[in-house]
Protein backbone atom coordinates (compact mmCIF):
# COMPACT_ATOMS: atom_id res chain seq x y z
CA UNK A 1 0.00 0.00 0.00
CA UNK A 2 1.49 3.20 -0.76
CA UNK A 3 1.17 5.96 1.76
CA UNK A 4 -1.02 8.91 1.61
CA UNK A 5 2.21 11.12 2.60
CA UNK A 6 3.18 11.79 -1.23
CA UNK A 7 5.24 14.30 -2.41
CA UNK A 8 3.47 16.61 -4.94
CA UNK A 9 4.55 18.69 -7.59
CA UNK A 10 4.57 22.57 -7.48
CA UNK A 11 6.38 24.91 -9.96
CA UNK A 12 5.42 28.16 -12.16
CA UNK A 13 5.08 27.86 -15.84
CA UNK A 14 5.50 31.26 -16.16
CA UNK A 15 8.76 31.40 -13.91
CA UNK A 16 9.96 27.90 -15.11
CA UNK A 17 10.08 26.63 -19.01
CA UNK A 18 9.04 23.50 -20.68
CA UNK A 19 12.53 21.97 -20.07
CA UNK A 20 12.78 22.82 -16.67
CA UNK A 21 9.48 21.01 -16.04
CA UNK A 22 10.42 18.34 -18.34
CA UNK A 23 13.31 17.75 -16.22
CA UNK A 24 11.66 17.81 -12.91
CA UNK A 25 9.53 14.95 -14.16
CA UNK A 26 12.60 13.09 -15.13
CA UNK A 27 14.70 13.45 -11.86
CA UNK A 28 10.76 12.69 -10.08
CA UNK A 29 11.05 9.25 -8.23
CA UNK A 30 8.09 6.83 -7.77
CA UNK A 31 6.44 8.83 -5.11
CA UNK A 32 6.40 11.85 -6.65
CA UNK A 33 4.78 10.22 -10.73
CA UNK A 34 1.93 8.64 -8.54
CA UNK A 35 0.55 11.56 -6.97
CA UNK A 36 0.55 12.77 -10.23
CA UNK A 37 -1.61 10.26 -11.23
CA UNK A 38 -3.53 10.21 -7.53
CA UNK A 39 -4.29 14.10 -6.58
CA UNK A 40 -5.31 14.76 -10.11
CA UNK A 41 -8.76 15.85 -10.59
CA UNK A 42 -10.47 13.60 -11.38
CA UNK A 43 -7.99 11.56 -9.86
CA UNK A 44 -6.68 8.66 -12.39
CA UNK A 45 -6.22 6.01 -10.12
CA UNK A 46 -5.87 4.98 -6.40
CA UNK A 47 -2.56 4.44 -5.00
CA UNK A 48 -3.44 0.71 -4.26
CA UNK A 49 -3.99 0.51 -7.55
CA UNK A 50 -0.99 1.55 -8.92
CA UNK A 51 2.61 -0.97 -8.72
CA UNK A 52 5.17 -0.04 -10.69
CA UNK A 53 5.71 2.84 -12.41
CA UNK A 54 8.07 5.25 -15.04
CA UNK A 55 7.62 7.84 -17.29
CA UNK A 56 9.52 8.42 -20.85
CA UNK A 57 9.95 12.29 -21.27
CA UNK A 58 9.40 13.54 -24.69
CA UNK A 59 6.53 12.28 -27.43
CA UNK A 60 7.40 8.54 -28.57
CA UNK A 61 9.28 8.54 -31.75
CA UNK A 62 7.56 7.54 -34.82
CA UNK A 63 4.31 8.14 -33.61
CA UNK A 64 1.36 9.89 -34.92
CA UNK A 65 -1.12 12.34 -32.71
CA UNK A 66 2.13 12.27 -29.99
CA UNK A 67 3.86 15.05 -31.58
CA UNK A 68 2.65 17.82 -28.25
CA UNK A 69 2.73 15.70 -25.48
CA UNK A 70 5.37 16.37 -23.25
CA UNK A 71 6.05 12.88 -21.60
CA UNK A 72 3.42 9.71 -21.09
CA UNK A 73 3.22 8.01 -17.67
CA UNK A 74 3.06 4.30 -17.91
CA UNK A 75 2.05 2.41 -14.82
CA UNK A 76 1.17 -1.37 -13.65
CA UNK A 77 -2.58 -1.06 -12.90
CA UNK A 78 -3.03 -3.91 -9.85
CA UNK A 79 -5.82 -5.95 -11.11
CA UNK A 80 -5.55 -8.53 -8.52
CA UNK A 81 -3.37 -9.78 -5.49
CA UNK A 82 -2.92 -12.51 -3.08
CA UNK A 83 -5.44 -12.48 -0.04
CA UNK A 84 -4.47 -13.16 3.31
CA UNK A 85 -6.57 -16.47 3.30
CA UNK A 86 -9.84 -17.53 2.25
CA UNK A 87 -12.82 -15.62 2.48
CA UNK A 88 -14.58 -16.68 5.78
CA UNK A 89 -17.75 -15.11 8.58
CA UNK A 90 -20.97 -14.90 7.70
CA UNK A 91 -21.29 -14.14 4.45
CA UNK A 92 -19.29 -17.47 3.19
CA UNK A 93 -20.44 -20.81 3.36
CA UNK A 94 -19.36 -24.26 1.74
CA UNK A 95 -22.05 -23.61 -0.84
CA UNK A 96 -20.55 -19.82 -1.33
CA UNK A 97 -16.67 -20.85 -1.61
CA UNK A 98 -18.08 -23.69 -3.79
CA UNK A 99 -19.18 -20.87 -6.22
CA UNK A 100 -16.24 -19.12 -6.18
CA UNK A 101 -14.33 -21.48 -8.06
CA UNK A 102 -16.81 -22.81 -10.30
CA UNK A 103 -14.90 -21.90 -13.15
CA UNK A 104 -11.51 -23.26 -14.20
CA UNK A 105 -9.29 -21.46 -16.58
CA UNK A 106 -6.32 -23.23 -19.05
CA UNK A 107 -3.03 -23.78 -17.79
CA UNK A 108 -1.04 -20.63 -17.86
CA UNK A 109 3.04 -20.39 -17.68
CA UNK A 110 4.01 -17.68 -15.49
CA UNK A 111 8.09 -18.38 -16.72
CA UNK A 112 9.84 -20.58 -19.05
CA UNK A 113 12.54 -22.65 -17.59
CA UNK A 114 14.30 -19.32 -15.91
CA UNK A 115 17.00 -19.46 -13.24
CA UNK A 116 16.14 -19.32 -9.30
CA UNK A 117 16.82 -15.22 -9.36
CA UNK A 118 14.02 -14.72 -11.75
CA UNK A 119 11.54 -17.30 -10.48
CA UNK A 120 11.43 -15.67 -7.14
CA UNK A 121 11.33 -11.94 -8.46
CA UNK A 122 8.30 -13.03 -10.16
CA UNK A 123 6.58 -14.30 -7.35
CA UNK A 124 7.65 -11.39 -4.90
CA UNK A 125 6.00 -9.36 -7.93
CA UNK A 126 2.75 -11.41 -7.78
CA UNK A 127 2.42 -10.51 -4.01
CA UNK A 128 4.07 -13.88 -2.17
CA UNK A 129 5.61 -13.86 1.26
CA UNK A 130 8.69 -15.67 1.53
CA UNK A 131 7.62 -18.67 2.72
CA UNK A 132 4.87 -18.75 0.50
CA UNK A 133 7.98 -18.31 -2.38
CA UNK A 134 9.64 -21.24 -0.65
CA UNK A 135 6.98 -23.76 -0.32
CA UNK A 136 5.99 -22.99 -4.52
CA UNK A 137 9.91 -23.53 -5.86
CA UNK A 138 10.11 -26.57 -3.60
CA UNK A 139 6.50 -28.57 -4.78
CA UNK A 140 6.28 -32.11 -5.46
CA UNK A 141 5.60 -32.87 -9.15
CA UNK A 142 2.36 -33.52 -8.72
CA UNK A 143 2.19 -30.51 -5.68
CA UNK A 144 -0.23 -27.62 -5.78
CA UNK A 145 0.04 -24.57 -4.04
CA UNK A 146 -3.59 -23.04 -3.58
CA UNK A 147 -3.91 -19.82 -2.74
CA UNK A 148 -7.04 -17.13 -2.24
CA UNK A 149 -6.76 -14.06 -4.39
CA UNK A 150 -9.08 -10.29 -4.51
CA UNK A 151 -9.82 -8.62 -7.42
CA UNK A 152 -9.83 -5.19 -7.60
CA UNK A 153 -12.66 -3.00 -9.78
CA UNK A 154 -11.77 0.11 -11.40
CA UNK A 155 -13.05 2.05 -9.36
CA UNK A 156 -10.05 0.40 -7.04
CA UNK A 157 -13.14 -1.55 -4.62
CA UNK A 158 -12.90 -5.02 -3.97
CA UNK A 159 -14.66 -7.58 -6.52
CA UNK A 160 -14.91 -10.76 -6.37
CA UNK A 161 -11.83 -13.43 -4.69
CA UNK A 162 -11.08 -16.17 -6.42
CA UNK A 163 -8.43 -19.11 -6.07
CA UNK A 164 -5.35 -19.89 -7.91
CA UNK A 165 -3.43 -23.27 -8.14
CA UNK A 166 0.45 -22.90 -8.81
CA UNK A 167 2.61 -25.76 -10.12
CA UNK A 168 6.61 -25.80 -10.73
CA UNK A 169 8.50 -27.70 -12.45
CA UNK A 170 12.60 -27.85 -11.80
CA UNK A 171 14.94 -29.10 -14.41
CA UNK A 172 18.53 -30.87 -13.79
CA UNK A 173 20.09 -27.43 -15.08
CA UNK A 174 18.71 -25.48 -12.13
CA UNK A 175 15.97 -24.08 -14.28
CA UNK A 176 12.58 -23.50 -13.61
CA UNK A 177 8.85 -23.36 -14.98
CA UNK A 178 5.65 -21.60 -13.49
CA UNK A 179 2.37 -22.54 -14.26
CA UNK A 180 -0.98 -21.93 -12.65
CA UNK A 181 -4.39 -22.24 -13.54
CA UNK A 182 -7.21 -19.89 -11.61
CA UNK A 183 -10.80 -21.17 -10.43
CA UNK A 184 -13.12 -18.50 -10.33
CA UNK A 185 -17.36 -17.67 -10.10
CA UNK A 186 -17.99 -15.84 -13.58
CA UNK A 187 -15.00 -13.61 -15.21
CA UNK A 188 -11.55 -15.35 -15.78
CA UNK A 189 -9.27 -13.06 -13.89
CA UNK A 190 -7.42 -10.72 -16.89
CA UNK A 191 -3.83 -11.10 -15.72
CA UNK A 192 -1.31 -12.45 -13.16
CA UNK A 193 -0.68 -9.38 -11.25
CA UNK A 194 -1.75 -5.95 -13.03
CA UNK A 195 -2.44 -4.42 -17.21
CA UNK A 196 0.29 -1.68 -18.42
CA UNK A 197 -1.98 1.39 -18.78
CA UNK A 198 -0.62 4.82 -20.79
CA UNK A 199 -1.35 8.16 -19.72
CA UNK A 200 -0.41 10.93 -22.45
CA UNK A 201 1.09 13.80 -20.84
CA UNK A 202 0.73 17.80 -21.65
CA UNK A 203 2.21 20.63 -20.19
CA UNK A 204 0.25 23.67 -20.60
CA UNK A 205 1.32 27.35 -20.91
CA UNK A 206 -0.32 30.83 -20.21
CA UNK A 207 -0.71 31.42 -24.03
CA UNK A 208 -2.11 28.28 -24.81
CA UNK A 209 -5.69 27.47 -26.63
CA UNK A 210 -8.15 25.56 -24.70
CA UNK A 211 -9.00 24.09 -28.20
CA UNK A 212 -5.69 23.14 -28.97
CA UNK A 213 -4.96 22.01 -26.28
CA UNK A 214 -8.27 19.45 -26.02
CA UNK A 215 -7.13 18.73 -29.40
CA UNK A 216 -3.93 17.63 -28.65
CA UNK A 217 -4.66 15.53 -25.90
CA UNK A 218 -7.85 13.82 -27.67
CA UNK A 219 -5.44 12.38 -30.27
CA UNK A 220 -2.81 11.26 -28.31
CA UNK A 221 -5.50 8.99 -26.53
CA UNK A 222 -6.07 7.85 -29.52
CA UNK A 223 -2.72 7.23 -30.55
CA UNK A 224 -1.76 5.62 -27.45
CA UNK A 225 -5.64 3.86 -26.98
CA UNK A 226 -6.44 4.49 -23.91
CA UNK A 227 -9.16 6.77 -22.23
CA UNK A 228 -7.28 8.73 -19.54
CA UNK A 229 -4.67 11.69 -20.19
CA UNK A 230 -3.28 14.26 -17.68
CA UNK A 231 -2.25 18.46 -18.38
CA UNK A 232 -0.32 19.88 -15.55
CA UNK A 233 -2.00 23.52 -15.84
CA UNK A 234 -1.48 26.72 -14.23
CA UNK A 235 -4.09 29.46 -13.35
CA UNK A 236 -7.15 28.46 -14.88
CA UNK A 237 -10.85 30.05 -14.96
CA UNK A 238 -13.45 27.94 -13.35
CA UNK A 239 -15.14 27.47 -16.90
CA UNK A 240 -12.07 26.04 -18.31
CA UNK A 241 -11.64 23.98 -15.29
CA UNK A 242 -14.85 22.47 -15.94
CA UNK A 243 -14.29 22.05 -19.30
CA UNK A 244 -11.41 20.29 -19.59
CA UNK A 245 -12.97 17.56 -16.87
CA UNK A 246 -16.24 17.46 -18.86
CA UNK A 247 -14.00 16.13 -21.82
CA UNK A 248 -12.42 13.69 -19.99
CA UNK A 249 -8.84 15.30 -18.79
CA UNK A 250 -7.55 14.90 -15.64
CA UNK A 251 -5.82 18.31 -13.92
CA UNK A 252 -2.60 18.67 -11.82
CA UNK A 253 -2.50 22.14 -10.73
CA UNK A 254 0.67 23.87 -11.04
CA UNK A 255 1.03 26.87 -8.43
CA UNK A 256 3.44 29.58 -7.64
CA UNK A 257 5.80 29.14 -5.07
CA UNK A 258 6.77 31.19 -2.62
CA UNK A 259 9.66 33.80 -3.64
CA UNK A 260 10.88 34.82 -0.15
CA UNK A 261 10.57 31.86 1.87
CA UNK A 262 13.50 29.55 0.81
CA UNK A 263 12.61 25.62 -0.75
CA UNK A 264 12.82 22.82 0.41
CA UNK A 265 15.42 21.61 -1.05
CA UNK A 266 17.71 24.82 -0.01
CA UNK A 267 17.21 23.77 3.55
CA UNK A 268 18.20 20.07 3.35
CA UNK A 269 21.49 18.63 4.31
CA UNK A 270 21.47 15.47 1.43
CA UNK A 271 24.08 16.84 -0.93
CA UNK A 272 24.66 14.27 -3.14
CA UNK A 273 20.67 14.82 -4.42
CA UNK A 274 20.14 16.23 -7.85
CA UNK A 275 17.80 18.48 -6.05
CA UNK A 276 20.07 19.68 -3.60
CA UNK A 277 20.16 23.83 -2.93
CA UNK A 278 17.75 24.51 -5.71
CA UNK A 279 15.77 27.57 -5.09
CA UNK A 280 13.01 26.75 -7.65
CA UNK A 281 13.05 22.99 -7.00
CA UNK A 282 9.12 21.68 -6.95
CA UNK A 283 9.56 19.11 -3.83
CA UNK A 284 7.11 20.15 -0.99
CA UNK A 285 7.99 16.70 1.00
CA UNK A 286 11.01 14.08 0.89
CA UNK A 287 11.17 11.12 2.77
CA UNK A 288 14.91 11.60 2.71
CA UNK A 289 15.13 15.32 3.95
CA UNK A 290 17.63 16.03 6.36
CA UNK A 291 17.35 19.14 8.07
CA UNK A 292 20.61 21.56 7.87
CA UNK A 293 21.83 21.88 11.01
């Protein structure tokens, strides 16, 4: 779970340039790109919904409808993860749990015949505890390590849990293969862990075009084919503001900071931080600040 304590971006567009901004998103660590994405408005996702995460500064080469976007934010949208053990009170009995895994999909390989290293990032990935990790790599060939899973709706509530079986199989070269199959009520769960999802970019300016700008950001959605998108904006009128979310783009306000009082960054102690002594650096929180004595 990520904590609610995330570092948000503030600069000027009209003190600081494209570039400058451009290169505050580059130097941004993971914290930082998912509030982006969480204290939007509308907000694009949950932070328990979002795993791992980067963004690629700059419009993708060789692609059409991409040529003004500034940088696109591509994150691991958690679709499901392990449970901490099958549902149970009330609301489940045998008959219940029974329904649950109705259902039984194909065998899927997790890995191919990888080495020990990669077989157990994998499964740290999916969500596993050690032990868990340990008691999978060392099955029985005929062994099968059940395990209850949650599903999480768009919206980032809770659906529906369902069970998945995992099988390995270790080879004489120290190799090895991951395969599980899931058991489920209704909808075959859509992945092992989470979906990529895209999330076109724009930085706006004080002359730019509300049209243009919509414009923009419409095709790169369609370039990219997805339904979200994200302008990090300045001062805007309360009829733009509205706007822009009527059509479907998310907003990151981007404020003035203070002139007089110094940053952030100017009064921490970490000097070997790319940040370090900026005055118009946009950090408003670090978990690694250290106060200047």
């Amino acid at each position: 779970m990520i904590s609610s304590d995330l570092m948000h971006l503030e600069a000027s567009i009209s003190r600081l340039d494209r570039n400058q901004v451009q290169l505050d998103l580059a130097l941004a660590h993971e914290d930082m790109l998912k509030s982006l994405l969480v204290d939007c408005s509308p907000a694009i996702a949950r932070p328990h919904q979002i795993d791992q995460i980067r963004i690629a500064i700059g419009p993708p080469a060789s692609t059409t409808g991409l040529e003004h976007i500034d940088a696109v934010i591509e994150y691991e949208q958690v679709w499901c993860l392990p449970s901490t053990g099958a549902p149970s009170g009330e609301d489940f009995s045998v008959r219940d749990l029974q329904a649950l895994t109705r259902c039984q999909s194909d065998l899927k390989t997790l890995a191919w015949r990888v080495n020990l290293s990669e077989a157990i990032a994998l499964l740290q990935h999916g969500g596993f505890e050690e032990d868990q990790i340990q008691r999978i790599l060392q099955l029985p060939y005929e062994g099968w390590h059940r395990s209850w899973w949650d599903t999480l709706e768009p919206s980032g509530h809770l659906g529906l849990p369902f069970q998945r079986w995992f099988r390995t199989r270790c080879y004489s070269d120290g190799t090895y293969t991951l395969q599980y199959t899931d058991h489920y009520p209704q909808d075959a769960p859509r992945c092992f862990r989470g979906v990529w999802q895209q999330v076109p970019l724009m930085i706006s300016h004080h002359n730019g075009q509300f049209g243009e700008i919509l414009t923009g950001l419409r095709k790169a959605k369609h370039a990219l084919k997805t339904d979200r998108c994200l302008l990090l904006t300045d001062e805007l009128t309360d009829l733009e503001t509205e706007g822009y979310i009527r059509q479907g783009v998310s907003l990151y306000p981007l404020h003035q900071s203070s002139a007089t009082e110094p940053s952030l960054c100017q009064r921490c102690d970490r000097a070997q931080c790319p940040m370090s002594d900026r005055a118009d650096t946009p950090i408003l929180s670090c978990r690694a600040y250290i106060s200047t004595p």
